[in-house]
N, C-alpha and C. Protein backbone atom coordinates (compact mmCIF):
# COMPACT_ATOMS: atom_id res chain seq x y z
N UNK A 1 46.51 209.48 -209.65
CA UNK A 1 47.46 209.53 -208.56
C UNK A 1 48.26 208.22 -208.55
N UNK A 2 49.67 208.09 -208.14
CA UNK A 2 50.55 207.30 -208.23
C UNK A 2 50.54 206.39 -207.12
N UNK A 3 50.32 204.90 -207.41
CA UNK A 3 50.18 204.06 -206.24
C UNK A 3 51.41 203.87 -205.32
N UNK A 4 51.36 203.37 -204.02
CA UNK A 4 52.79 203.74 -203.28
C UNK A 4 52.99 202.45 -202.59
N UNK A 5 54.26 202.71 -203.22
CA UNK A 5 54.98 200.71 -203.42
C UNK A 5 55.22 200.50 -202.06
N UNK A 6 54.41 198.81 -201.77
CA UNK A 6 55.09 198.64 -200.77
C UNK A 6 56.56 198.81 -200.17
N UNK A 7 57.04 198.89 -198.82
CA UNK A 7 58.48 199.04 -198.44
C UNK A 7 58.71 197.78 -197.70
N UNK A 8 59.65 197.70 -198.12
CA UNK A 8 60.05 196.49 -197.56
C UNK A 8 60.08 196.14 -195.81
N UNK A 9 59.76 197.19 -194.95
CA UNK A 9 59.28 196.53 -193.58
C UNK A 9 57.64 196.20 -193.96
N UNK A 10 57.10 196.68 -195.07
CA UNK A 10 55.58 196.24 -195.00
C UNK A 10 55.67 194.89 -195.47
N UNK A 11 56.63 194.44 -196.45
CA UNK A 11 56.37 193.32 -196.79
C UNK A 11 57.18 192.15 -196.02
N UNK A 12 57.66 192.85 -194.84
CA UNK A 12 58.30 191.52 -193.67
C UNK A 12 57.30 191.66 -192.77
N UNK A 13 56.53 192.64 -192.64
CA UNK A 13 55.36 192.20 -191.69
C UNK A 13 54.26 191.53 -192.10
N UNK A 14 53.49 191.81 -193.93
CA UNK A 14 53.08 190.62 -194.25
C UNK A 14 53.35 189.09 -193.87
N UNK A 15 54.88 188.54 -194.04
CA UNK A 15 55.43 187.66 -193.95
C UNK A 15 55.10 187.75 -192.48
N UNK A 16 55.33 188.09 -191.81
CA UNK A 16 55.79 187.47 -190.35
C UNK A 16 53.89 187.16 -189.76
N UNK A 17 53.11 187.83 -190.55
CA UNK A 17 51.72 187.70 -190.40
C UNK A 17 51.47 186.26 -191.03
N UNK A 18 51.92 185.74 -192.10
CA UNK A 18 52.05 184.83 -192.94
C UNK A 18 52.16 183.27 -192.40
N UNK A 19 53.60 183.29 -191.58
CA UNK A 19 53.99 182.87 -190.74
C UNK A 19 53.23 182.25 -189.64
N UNK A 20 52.56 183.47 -188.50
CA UNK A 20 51.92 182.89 -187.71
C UNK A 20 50.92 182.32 -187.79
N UNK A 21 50.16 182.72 -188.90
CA UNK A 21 49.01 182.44 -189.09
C UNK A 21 48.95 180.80 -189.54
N UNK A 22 49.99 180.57 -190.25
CA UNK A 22 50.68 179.21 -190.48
C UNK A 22 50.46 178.06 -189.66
N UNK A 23 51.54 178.69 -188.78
CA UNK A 23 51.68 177.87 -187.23
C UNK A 23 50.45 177.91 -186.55
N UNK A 24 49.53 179.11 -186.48
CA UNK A 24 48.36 178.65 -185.79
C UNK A 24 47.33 177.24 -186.57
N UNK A 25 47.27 177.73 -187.50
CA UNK A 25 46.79 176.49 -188.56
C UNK A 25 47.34 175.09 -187.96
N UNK A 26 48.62 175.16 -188.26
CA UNK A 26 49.19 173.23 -187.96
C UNK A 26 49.10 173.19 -186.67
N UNK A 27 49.25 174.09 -185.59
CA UNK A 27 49.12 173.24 -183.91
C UNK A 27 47.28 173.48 -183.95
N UNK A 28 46.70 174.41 -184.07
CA UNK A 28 45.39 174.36 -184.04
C UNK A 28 44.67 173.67 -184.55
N UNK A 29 44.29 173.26 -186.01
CA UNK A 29 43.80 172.87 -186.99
C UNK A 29 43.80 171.70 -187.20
N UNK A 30 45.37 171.63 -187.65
CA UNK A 30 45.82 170.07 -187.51
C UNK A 30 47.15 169.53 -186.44
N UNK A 31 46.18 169.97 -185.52
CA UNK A 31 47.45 169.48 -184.01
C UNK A 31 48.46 168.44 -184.53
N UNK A 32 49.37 169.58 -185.02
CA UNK A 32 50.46 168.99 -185.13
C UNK A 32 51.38 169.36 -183.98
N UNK A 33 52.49 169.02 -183.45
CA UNK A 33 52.98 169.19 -182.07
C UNK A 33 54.24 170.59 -182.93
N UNK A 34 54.41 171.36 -182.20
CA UNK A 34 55.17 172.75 -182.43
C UNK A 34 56.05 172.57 -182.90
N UNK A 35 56.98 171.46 -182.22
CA UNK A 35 58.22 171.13 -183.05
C UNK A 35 58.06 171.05 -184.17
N UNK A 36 57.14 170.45 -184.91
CA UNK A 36 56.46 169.62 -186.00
C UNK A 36 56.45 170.86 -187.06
N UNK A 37 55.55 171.66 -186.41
CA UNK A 37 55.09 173.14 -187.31
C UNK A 37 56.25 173.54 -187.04
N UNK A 38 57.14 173.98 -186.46
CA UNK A 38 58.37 174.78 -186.52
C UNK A 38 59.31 174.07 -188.05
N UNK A 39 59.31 172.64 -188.09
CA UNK A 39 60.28 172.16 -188.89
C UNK A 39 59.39 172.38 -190.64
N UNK A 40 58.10 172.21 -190.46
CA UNK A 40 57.79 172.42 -191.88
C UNK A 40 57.73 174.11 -191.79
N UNK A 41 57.36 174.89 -191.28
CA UNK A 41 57.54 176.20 -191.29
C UNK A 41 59.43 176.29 -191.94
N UNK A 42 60.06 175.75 -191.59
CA UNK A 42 61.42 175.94 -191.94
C UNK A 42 62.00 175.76 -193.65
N UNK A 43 60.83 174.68 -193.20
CA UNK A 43 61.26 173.78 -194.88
C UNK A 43 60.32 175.12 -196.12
N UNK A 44 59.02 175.59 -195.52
CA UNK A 44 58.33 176.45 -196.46
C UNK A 44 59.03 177.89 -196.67
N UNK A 45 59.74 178.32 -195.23
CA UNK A 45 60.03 179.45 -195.48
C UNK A 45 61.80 179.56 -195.20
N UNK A 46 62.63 178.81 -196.62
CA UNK A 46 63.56 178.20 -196.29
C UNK A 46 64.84 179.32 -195.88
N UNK A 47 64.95 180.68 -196.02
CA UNK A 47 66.16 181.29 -195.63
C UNK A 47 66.38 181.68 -194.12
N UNK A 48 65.18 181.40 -193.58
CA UNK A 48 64.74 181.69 -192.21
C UNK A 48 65.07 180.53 -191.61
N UNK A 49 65.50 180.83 -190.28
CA UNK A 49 66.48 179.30 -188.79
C UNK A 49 65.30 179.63 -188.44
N UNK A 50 65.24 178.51 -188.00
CA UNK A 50 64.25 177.93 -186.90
C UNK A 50 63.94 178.86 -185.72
N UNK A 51 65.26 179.43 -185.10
CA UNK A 51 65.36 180.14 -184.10
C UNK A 51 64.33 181.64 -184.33
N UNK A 52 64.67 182.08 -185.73
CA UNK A 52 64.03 183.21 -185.86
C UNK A 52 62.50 183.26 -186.54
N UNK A 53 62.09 182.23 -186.72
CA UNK A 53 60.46 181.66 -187.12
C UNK A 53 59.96 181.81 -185.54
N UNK A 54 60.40 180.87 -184.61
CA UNK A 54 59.76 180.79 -183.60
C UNK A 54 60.09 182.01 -182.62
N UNK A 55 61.05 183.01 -183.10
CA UNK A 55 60.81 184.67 -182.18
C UNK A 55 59.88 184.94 -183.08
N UNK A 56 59.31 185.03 -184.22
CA UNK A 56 58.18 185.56 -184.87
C UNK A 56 57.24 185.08 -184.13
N UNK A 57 56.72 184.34 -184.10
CA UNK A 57 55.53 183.28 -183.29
C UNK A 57 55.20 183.76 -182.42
N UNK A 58 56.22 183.77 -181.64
CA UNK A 58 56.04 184.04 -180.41
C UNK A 58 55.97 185.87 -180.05
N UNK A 59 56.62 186.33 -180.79
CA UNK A 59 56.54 188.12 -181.38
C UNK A 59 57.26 188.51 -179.86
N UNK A 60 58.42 187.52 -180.23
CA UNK A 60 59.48 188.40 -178.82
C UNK A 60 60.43 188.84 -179.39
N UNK A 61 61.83 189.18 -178.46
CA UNK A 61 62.68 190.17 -179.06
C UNK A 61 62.34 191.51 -180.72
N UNK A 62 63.43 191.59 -181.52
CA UNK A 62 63.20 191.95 -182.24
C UNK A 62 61.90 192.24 -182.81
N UNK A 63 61.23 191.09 -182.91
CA UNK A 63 59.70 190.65 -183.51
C UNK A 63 58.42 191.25 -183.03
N UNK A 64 58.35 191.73 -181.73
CA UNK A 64 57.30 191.55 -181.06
C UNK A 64 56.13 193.04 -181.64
N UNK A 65 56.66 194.12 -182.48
CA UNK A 65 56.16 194.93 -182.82
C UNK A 65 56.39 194.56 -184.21
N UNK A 66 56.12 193.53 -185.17
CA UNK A 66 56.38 193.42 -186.31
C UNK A 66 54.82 192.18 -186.73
């Protein structure tokens, strides 16, 4: 039987899983202050604004079912 390729909303919800899990790491882990994790989150996941990392995070607007 033929394996069934991810689609590409599966592999932005990986990512956006990716993501938080990230940010929980640097403010949790290594309390780094949010701003802090927001700006290396930016630098790692570079086509993504700031603005739309931290609606992931936070899983509002758009995000919040993703």
């Amino acid at each position: 039987m033929a394996e069934v390729k991810p689609t590409k909303q599966d592999k932005i919800i990986k990512r956006n899983d990716r993501i938080r899990k990230r940010f929980a790491y640097y403010t949790d882990t290594k309390h780094f202050d949010s701003q802090y994790a927001l700006d290396l989150l930016e630098d790692e996941y570079l086509p993504l604004e700031r603005e739309t990392i931290w609606l992931i995070v936070r899983r509002t607007g758009h995000y919040k079912n993703l």
